[in-house]
N, C-alpha and C. Protein backbone atom coordinates (compact mmCIF):
# COMPACT_ATOMS: atom_id res chain seq x y z
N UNK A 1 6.35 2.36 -39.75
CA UNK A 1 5.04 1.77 -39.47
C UNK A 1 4.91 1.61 -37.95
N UNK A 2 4.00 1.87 -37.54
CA UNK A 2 3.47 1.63 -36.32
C UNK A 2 3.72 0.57 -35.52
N UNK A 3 3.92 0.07 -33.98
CA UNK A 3 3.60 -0.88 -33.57
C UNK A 3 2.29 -1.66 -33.77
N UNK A 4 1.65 -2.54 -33.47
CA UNK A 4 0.26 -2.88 -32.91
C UNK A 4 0.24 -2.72 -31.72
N UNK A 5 -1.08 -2.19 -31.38
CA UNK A 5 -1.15 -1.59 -29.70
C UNK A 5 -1.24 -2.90 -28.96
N UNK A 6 -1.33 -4.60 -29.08
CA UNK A 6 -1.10 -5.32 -28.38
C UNK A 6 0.66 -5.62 -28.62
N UNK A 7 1.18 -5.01 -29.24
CA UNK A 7 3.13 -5.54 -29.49
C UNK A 7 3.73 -3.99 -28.05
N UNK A 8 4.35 -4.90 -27.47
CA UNK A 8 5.29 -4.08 -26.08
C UNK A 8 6.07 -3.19 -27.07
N UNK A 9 6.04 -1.80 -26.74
CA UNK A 9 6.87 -0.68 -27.79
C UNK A 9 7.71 -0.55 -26.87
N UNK A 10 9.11 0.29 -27.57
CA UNK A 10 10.40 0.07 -27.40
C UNK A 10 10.46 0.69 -25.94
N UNK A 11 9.35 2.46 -25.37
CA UNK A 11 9.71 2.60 -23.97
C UNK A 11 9.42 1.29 -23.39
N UNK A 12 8.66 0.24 -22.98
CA UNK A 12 8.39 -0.49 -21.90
C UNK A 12 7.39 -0.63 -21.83
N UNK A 13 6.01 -0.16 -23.10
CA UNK A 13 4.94 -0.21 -22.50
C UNK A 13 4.22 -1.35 -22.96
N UNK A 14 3.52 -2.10 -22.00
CA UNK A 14 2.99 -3.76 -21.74
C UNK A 14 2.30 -3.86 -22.69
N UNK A 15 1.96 -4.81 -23.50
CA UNK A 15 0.40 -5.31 -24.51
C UNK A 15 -0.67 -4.71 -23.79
N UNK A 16 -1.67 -4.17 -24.53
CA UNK A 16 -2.82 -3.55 -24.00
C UNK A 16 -3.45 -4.63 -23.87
N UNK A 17 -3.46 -6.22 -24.25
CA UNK A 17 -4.46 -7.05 -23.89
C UNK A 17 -3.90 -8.06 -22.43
N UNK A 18 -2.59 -7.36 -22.58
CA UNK A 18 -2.11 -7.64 -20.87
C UNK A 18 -2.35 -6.92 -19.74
N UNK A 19 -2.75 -5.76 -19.95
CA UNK A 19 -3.06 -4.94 -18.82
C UNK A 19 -4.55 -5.19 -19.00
N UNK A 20 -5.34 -5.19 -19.92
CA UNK A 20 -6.75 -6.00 -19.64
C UNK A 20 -6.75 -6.84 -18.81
N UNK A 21 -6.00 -7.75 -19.03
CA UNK A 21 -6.09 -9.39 -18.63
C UNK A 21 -6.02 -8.74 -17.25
N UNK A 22 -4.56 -8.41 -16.54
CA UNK A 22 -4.29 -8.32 -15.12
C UNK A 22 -5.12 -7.36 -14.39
N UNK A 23 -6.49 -6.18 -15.10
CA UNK A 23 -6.47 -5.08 -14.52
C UNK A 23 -8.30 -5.16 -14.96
N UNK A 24 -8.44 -5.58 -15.45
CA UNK A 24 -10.13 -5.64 -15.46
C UNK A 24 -10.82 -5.97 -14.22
N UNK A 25 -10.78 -7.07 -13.55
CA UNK A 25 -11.34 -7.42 -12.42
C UNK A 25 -11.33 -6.20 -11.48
N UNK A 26 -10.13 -5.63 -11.28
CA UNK A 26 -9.90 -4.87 -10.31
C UNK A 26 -10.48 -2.98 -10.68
N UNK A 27 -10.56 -2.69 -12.12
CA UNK A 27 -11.34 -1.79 -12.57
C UNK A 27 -12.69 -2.15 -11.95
N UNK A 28 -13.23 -3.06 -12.38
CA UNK A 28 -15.06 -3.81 -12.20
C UNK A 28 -15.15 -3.25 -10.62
N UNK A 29 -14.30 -4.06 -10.03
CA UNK A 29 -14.92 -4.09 -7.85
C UNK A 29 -14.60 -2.23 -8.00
N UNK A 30 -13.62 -1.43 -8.75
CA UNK A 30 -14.11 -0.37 -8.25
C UNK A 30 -14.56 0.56 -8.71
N UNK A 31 -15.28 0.12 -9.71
CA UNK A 31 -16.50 0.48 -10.13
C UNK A 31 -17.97 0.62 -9.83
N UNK A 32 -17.80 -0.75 -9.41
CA UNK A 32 -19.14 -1.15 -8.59
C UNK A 32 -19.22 -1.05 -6.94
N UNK A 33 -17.87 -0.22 -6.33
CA UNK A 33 -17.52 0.20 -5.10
C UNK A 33 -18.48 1.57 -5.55
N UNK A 34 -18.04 2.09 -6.07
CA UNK A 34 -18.40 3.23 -6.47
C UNK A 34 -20.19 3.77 -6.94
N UNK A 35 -20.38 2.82 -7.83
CA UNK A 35 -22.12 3.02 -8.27
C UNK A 35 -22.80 2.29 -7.13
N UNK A 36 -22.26 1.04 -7.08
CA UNK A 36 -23.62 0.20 -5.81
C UNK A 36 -24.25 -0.62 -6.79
N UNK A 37 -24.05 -0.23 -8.41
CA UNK A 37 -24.86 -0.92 -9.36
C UNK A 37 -24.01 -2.40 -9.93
N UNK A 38 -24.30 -3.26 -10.15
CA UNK A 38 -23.62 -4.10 -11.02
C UNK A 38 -23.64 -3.74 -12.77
N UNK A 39 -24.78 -3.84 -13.11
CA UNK A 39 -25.20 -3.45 -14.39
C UNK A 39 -24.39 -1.89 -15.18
N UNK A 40 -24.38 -1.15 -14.07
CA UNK A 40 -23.96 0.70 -14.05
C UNK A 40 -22.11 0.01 -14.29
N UNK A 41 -21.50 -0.48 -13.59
CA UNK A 41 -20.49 -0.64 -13.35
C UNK A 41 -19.79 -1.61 -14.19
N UNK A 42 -20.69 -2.58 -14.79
CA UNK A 42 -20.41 -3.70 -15.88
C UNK A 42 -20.23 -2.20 -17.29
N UNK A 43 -21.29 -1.56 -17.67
CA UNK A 43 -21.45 -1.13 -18.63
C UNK A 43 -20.11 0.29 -18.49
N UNK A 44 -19.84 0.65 -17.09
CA UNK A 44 -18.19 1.96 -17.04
C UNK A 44 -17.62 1.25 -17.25
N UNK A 45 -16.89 -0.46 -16.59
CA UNK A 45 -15.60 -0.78 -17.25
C UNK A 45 -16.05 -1.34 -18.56
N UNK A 46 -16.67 -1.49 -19.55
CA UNK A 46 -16.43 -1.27 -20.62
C UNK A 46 -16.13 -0.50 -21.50
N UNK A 47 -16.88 0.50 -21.18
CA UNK A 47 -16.57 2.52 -21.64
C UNK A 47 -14.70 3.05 -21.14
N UNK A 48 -14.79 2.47 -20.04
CA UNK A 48 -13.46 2.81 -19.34
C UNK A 48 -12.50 2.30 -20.36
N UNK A 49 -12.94 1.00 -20.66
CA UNK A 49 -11.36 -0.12 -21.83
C UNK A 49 -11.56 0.26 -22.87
N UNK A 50 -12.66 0.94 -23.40
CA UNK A 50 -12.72 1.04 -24.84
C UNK A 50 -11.84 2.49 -24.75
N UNK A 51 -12.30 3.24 -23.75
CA UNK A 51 -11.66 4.68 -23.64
C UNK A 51 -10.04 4.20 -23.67
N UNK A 52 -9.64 3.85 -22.79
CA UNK A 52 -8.11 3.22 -22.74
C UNK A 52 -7.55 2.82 -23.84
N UNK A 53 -8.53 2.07 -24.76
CA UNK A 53 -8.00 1.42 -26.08
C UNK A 53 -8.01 2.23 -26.77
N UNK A 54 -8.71 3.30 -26.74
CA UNK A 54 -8.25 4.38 -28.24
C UNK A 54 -7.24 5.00 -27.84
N UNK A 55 -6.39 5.14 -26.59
CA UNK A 55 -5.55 6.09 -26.14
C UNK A 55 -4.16 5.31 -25.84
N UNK A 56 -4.23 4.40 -25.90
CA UNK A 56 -3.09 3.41 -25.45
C UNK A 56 -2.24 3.83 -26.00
N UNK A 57 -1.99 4.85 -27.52
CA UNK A 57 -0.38 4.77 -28.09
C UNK A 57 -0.22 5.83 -27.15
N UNK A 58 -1.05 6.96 -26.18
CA UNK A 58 -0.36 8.19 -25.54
C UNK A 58 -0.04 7.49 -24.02
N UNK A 59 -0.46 6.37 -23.83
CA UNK A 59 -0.06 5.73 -21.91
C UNK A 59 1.63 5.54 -22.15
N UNK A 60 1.84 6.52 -21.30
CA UNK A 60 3.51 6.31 -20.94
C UNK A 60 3.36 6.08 -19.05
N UNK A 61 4.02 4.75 -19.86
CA UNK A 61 4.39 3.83 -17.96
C UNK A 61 5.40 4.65 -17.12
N UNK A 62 5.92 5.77 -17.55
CA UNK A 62 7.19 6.21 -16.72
C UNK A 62 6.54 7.54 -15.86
N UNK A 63 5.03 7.84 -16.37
CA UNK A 63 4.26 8.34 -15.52
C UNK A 63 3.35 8.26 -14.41
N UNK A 64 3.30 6.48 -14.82
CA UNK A 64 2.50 5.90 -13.68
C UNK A 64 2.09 4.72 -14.44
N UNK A 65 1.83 3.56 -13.11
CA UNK A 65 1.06 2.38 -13.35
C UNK A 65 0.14 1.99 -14.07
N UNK A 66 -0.30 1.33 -15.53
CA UNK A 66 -1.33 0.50 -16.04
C UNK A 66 -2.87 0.59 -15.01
N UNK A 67 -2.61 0.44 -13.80
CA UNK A 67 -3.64 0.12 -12.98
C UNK A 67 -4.00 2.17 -12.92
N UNK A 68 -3.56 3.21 -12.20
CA UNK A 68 -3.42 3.84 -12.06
C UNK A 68 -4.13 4.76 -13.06
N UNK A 69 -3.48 4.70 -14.06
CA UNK A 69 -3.77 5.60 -15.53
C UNK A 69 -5.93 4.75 -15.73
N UNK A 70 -6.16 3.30 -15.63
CA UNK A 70 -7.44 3.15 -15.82
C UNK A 70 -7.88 3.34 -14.54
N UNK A 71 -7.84 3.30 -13.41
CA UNK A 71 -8.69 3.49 -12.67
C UNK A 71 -8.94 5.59 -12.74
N UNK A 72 -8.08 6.09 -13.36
CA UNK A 72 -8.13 7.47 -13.45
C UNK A 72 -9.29 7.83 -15.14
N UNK A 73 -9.06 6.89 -15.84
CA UNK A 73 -10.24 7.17 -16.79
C UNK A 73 -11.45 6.38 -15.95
N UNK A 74 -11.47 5.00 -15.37
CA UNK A 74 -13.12 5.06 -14.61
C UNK A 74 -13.64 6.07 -13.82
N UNK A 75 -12.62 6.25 -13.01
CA UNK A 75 -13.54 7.81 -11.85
C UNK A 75 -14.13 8.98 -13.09
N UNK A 76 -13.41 9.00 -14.28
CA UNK A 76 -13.83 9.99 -15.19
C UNK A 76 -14.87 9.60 -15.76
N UNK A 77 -15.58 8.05 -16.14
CA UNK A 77 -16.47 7.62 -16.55
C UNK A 77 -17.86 7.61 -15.65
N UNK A 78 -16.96 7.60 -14.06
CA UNK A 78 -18.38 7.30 -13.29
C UNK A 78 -18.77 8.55 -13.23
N UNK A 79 -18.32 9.66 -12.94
CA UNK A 79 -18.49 10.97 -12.80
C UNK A 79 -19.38 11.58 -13.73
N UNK A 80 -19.05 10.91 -14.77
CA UNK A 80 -20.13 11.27 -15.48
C UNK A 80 -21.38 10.44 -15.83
N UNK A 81 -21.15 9.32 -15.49
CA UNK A 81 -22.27 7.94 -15.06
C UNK A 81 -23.29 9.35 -13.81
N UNK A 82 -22.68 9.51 -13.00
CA UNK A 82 -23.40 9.99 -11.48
C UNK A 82 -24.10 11.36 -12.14
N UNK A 83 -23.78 12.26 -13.40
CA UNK A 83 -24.29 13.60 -13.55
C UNK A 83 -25.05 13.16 -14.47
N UNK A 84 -25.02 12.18 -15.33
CA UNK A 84 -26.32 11.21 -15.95
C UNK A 84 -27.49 11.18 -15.47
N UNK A 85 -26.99 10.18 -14.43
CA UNK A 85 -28.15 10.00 -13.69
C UNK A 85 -28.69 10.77 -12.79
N UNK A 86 -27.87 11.88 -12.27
CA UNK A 86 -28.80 12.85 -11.57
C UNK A 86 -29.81 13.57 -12.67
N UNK A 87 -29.53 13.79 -13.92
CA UNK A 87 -30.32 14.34 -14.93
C UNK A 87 -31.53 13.08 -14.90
N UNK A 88 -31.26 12.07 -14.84
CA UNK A 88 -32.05 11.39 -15.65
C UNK A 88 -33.14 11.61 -14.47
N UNK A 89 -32.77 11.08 -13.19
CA UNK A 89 -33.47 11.14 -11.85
C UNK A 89 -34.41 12.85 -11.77
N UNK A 90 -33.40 13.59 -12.51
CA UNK A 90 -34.83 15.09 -12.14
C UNK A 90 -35.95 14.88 -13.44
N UNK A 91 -35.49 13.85 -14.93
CA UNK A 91 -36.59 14.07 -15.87
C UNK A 91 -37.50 13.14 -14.90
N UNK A 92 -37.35 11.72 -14.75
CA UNK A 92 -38.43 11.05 -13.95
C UNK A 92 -39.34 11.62 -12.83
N UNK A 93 -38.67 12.57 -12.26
CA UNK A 93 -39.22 13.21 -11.42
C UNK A 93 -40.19 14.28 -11.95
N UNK A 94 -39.72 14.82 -12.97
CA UNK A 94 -40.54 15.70 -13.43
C UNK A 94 -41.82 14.99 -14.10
N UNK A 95 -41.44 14.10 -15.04
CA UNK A 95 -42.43 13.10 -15.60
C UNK A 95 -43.15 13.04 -14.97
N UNK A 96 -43.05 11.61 -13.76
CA UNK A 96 -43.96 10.99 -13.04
C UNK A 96 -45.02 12.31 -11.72
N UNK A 97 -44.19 13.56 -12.19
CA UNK A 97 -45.46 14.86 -11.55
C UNK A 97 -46.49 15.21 -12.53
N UNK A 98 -45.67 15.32 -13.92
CA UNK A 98 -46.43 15.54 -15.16
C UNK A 98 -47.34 14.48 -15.16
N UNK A 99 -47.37 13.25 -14.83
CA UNK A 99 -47.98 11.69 -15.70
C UNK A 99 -48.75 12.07 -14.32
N UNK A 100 -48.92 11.81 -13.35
CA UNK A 100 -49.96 11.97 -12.31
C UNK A 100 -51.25 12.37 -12.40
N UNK A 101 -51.28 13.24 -13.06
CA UNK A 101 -52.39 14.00 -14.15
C UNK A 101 -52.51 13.54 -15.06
N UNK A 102 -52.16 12.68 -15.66
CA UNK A 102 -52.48 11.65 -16.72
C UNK A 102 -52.86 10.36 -16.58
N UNK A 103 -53.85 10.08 -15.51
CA UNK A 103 -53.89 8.65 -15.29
C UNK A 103 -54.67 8.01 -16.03
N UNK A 104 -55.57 8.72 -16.64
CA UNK A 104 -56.59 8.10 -17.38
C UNK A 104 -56.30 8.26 -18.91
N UNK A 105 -55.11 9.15 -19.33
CA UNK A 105 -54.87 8.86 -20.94
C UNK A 105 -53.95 7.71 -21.05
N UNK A 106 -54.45 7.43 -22.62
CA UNK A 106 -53.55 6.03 -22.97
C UNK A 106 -52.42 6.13 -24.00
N UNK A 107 -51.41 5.66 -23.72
CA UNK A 107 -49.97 5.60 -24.30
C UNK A 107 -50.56 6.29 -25.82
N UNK A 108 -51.17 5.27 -26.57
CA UNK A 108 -51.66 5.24 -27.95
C UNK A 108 -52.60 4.48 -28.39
N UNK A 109 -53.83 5.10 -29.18
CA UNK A 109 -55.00 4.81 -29.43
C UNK A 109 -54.52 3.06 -30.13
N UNK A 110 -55.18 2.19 -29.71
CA UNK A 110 -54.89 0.89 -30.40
C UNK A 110 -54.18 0.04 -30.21
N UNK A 111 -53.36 0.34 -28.87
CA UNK A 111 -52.79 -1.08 -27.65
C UNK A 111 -53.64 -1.14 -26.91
N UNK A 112 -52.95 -2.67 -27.15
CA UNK A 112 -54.09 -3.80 -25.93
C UNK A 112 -53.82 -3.40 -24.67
N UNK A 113 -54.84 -3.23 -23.66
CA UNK A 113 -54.71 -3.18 -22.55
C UNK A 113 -53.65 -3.66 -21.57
N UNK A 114 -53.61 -4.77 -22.25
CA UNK A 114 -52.05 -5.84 -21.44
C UNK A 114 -50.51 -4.81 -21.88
N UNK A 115 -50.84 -4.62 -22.87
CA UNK A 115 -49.56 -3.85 -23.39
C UNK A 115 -49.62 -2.36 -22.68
N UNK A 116 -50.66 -2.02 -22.96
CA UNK A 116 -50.66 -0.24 -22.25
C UNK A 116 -50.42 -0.54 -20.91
N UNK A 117 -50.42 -1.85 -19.80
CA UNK A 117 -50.46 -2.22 -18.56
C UNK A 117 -48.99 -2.52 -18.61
N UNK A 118 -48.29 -3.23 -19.54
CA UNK A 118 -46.71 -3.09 -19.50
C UNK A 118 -46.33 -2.38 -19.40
N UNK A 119 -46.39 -1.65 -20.54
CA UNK A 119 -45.72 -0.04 -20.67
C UNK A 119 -45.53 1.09 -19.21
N UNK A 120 -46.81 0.49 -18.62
CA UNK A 120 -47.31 1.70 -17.23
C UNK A 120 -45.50 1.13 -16.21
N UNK A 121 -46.09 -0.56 -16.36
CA UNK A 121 -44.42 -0.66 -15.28
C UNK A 121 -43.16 -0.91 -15.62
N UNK A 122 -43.11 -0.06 -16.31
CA UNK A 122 -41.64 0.31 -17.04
C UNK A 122 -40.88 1.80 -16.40
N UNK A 123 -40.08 1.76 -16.06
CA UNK A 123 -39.78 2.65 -15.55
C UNK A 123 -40.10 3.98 -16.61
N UNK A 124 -39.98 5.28 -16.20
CA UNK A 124 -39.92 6.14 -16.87
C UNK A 124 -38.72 6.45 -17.95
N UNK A 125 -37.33 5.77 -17.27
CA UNK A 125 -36.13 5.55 -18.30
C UNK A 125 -35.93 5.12 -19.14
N UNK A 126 -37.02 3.87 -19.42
CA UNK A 126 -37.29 3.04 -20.09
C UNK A 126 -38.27 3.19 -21.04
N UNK A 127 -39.48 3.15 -20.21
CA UNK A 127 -40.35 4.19 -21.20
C UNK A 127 -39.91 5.50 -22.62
N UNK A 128 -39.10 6.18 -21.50
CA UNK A 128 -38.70 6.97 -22.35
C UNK A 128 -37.77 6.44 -23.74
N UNK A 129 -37.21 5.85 -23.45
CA UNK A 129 -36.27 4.99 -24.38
C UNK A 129 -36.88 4.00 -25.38
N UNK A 130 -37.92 3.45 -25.20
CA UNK A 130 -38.45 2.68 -26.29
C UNK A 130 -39.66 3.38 -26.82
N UNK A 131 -40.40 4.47 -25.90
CA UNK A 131 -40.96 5.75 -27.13
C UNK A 131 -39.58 6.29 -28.05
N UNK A 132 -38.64 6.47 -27.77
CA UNK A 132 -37.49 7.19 -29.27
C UNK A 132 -37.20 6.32 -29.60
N UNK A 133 -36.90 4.98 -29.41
CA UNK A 133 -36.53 4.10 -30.54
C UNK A 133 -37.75 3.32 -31.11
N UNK A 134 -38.67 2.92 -30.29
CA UNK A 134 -39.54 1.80 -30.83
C UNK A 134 -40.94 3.47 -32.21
N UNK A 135 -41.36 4.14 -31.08
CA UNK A 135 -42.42 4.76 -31.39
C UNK A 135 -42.16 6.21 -32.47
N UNK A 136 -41.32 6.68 -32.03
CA UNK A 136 -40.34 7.76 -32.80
C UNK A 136 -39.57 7.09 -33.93
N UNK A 137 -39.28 5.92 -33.91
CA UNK A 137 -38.26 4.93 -34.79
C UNK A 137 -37.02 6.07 -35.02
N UNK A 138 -36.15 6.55 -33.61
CA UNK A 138 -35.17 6.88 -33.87
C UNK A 138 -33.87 6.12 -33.44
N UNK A 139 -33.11 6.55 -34.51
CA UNK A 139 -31.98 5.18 -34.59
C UNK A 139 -31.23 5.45 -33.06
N UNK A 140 -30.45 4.28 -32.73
CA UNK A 140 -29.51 4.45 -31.49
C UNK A 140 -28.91 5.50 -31.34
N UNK A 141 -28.13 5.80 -32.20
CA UNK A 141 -27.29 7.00 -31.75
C UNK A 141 -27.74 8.56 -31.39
N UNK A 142 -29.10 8.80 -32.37
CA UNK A 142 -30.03 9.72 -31.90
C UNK A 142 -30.76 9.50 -30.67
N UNK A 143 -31.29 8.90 -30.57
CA UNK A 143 -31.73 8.29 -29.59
C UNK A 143 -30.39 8.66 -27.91
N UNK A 144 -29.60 8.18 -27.99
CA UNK A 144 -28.53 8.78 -27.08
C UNK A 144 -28.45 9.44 -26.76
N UNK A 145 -28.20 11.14 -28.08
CA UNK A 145 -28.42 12.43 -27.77
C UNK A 145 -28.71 12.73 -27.05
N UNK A 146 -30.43 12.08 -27.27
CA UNK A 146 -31.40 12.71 -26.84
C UNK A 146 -31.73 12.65 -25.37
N UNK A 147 -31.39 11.53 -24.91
CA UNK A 147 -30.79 11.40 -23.86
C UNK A 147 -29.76 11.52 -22.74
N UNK A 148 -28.89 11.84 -23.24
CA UNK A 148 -27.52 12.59 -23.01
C UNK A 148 -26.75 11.34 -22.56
N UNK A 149 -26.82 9.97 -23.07
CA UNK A 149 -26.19 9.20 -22.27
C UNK A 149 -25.30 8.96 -23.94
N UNK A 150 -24.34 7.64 -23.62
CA UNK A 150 -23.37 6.88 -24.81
C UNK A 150 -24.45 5.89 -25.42
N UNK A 151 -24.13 5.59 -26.70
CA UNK A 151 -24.88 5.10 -27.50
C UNK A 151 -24.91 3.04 -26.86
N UNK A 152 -24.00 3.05 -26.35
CA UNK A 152 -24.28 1.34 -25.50
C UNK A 152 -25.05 1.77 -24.68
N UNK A 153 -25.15 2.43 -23.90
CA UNK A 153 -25.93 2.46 -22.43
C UNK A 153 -27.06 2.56 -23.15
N UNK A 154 -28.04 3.36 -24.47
CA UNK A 154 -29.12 3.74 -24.70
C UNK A 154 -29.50 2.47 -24.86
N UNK A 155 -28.57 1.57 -25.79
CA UNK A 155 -28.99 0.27 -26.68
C UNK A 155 -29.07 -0.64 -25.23
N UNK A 156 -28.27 -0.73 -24.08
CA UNK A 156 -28.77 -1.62 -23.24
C UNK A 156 -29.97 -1.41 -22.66
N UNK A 157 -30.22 0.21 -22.15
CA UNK A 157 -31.30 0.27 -21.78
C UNK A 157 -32.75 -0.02 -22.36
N UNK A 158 -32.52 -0.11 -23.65
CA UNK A 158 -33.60 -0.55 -24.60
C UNK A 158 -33.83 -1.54 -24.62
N UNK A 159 -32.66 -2.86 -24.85
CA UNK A 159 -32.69 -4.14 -24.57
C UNK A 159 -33.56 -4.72 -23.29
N UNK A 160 -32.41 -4.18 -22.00
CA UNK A 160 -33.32 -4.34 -20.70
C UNK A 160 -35.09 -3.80 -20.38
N UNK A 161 -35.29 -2.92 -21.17
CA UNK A 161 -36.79 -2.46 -21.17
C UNK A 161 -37.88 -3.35 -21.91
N UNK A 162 -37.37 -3.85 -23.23
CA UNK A 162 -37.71 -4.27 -23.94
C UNK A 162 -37.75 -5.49 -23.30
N UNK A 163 -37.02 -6.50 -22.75
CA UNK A 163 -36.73 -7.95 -22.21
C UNK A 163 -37.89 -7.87 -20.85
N UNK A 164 -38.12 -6.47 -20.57
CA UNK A 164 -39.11 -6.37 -19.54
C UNK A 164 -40.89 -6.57 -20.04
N UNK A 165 -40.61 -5.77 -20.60
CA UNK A 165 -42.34 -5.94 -21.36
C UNK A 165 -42.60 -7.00 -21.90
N UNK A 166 -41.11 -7.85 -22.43
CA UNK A 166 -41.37 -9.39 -22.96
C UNK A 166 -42.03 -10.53 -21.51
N UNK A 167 -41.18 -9.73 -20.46
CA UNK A 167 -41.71 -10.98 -19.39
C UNK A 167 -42.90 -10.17 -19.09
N UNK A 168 -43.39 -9.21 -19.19
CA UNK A 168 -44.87 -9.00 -18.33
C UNK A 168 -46.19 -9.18 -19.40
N UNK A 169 -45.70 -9.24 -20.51
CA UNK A 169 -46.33 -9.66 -21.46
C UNK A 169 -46.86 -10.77 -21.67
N UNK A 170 -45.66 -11.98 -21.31
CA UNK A 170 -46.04 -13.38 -21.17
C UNK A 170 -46.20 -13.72 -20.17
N UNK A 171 -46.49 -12.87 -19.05
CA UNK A 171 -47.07 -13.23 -17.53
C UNK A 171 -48.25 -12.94 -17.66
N UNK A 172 -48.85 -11.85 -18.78
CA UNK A 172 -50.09 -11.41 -18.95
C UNK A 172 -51.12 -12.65 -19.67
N UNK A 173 -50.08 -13.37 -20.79
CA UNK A 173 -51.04 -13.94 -21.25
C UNK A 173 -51.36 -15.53 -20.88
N UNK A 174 -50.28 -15.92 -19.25
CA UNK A 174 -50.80 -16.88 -18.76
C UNK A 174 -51.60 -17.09 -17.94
């Protein structure tokens, strides 16, 4: 039978919720050395530990440092955080050339003005994201795809979009 991946196995290698403990903080600052984002960098070292945690029975310490081995899956996370978002940065771009010419159509026949006025200051990332989940009613993980991002980042970005139209909504109706 197996160890548990938090029990120290016989080479030497530490509890995985000990190298969390000592090595998270220091994943996070260089993470967020790296994006400039807090939010971008909160959401890689999570991707980064979960990545680490499915792989922990193959980390052999006699190849290198706990610290070492995760900061080598974050650069792999941001890397692809940075080719994300350069995709995401050419659809907005393309959008907001496309939508320019659209100033006078409306989201959908039968929102309130206040709402079609939310919707407008939502980013296009966002936008885009709560048309496939809210308007499309496609589930998270499709929704991701479709986006090319991980299924947390879609669901935060939905959250954060969504928490947005909640405050401009109730700024609208005071």
């Amino acid at each position: 039978m197996p160890a548990p991946l938090d029990a120290p196995a016989a080479r030497g290698t530490p509890a995985f919720a000990d190298v969390v403990a000592e090595h998270l903080d220091a994943v996070y600052r260089y993470l967020l050395y790296l994006t400039g984002d807090r939010s971008a960098a909160e959401d890689l070292a999570a991707e980064t530990f979960e990545k680490a945690f499915r792989s922990w029975r193959r980390f052999d310490p006699r190849r290198g440092a706990p610290r070492t081995w995760l900061c080598a899956i974050a650069h792999s996370q941001a890397v692809d955080w940075f080719r994300a978002e350069a995709r995401r940065r050419k659809r907005e771009q393309t959008y907001a050339r496309d939508a320019a010419g659209l100033d006078g159509v409306v989201f959908s026949d039968g929102l309130s003005p206040a709402l079609e006025r939310a919707l407008r200051a939502l980013s296009p990332a966002e936008r885009e994201v709560v048309a496939l989940r809210v308007l499309l009613e496609l589930d998270g993980p499709a929704a991701a795809r479709v986006l090319g991002i991980s299924t947390t980042a879609c669901s935060t970005r939905l959250s954060r979009a969504l928490k947005r139209l909640e405050e401009t909504m109730g700024d609208a109706r005071d």
